[in-house]
Protein backbone atom coordinates (compact mmCIF):
# COMPACT_ATOMS: atom_id res chain seq x y z
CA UNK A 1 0.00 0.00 0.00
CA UNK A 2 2.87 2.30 0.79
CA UNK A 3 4.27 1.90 -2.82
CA UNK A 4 0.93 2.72 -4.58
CA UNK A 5 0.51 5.67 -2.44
CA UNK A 6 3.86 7.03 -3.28
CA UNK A 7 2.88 6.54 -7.32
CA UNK A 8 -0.67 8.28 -6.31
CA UNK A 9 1.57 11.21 -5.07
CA UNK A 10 3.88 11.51 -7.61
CA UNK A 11 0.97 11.55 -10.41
CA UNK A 12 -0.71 14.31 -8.45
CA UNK A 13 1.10 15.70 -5.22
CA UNK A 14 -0.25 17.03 -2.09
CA UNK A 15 -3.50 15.06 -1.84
CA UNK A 16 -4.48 13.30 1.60
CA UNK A 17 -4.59 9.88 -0.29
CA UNK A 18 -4.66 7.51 2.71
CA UNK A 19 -7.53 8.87 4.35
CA UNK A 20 -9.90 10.93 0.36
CA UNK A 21 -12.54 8.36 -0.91
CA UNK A 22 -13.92 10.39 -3.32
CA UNK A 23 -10.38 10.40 -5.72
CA UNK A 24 -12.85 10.51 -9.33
CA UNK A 25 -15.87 12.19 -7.40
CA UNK A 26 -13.98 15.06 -6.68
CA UNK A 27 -12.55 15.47 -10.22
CA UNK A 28 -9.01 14.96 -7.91
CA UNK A 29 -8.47 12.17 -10.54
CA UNK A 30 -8.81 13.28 -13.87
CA UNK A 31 -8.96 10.78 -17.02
CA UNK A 32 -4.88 12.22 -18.09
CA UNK A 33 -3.97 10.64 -14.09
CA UNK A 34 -6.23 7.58 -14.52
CA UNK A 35 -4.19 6.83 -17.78
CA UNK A 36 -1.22 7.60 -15.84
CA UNK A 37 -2.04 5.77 -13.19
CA UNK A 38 -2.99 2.67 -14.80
CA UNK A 39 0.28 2.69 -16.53
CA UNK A 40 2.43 3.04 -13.57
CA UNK A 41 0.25 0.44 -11.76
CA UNK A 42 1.12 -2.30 -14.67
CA UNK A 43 4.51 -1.59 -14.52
CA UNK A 44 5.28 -1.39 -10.80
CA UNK A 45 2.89 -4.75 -10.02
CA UNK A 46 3.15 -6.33 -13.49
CA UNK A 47 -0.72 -6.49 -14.18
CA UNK A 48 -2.99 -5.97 -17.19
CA UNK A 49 -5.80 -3.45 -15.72
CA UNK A 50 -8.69 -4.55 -18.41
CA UNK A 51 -11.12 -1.60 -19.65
CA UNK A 52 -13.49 -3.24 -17.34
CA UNK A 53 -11.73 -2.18 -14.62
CA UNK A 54 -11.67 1.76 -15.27
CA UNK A 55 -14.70 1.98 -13.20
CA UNK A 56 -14.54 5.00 -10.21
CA UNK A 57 -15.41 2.08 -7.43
CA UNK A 58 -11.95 1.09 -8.36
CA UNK A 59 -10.11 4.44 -8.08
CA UNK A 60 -11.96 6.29 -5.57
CA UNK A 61 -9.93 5.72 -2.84
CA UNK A 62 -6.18 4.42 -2.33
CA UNK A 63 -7.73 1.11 -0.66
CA UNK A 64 -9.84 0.41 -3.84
CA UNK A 65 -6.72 0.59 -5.99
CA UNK A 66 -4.91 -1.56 -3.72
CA UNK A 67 -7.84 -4.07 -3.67
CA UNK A 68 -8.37 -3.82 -7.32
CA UNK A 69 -4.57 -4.18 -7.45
CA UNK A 70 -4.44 -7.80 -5.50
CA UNK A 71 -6.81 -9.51 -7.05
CA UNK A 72 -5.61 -8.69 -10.49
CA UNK A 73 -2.55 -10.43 -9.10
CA UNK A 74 -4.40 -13.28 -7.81
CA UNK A 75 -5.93 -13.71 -10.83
C-alpha cells in the first residue's frame, strides 16, 4: 500500500490519499492521471488493468486501488 501511495503522489502531489474516498468524485483524478495511473500500476505490479476495470469504485480511494490491485494479481 505504501508503494501505490507514493505513485498516487507523484501523479498528483499534495493530496491526503490515505484517508480521500472520493479520488474521481472530486474530479481529484482526472482521465490524463487515470491513464497515468494505470500505466504506472502495470509496470510497478506487473498487471494488465482490463477496460473493465476503469470503473470510479476502483479508483476512488487508495484502498480500492490496492484491492483492485491484488486480485488482479491473484488472478
Amino acid at each position: 500500500m505504501e508503494r501505490l501511495l507514493e505513485i498516487l503522489g507523484d501523479i498528483i502531489p499534495g493530496e491526503d490519499y490515505e484517508n480521500c474516498t472520493t479520488l474521481v468524485d472530486d474530479n481529484i483524478l482526472d482521465s490524463f492521471a487515470i491513464l497515468s495511473l494505470v500505466s504506472a500500476l502495470e509496470e510497478e505490479y506487473d498487471i494488465m488493468i482490463s477496460p473493465a476495470e476503469l470503473v470510479p469504485a476502483n479508483f476512488n480511494s487508495a484502498k480500492a486501488l490496492y484491492e483492485m490491485v491484488q486480485r488482479l494479481q491473484d488472478e
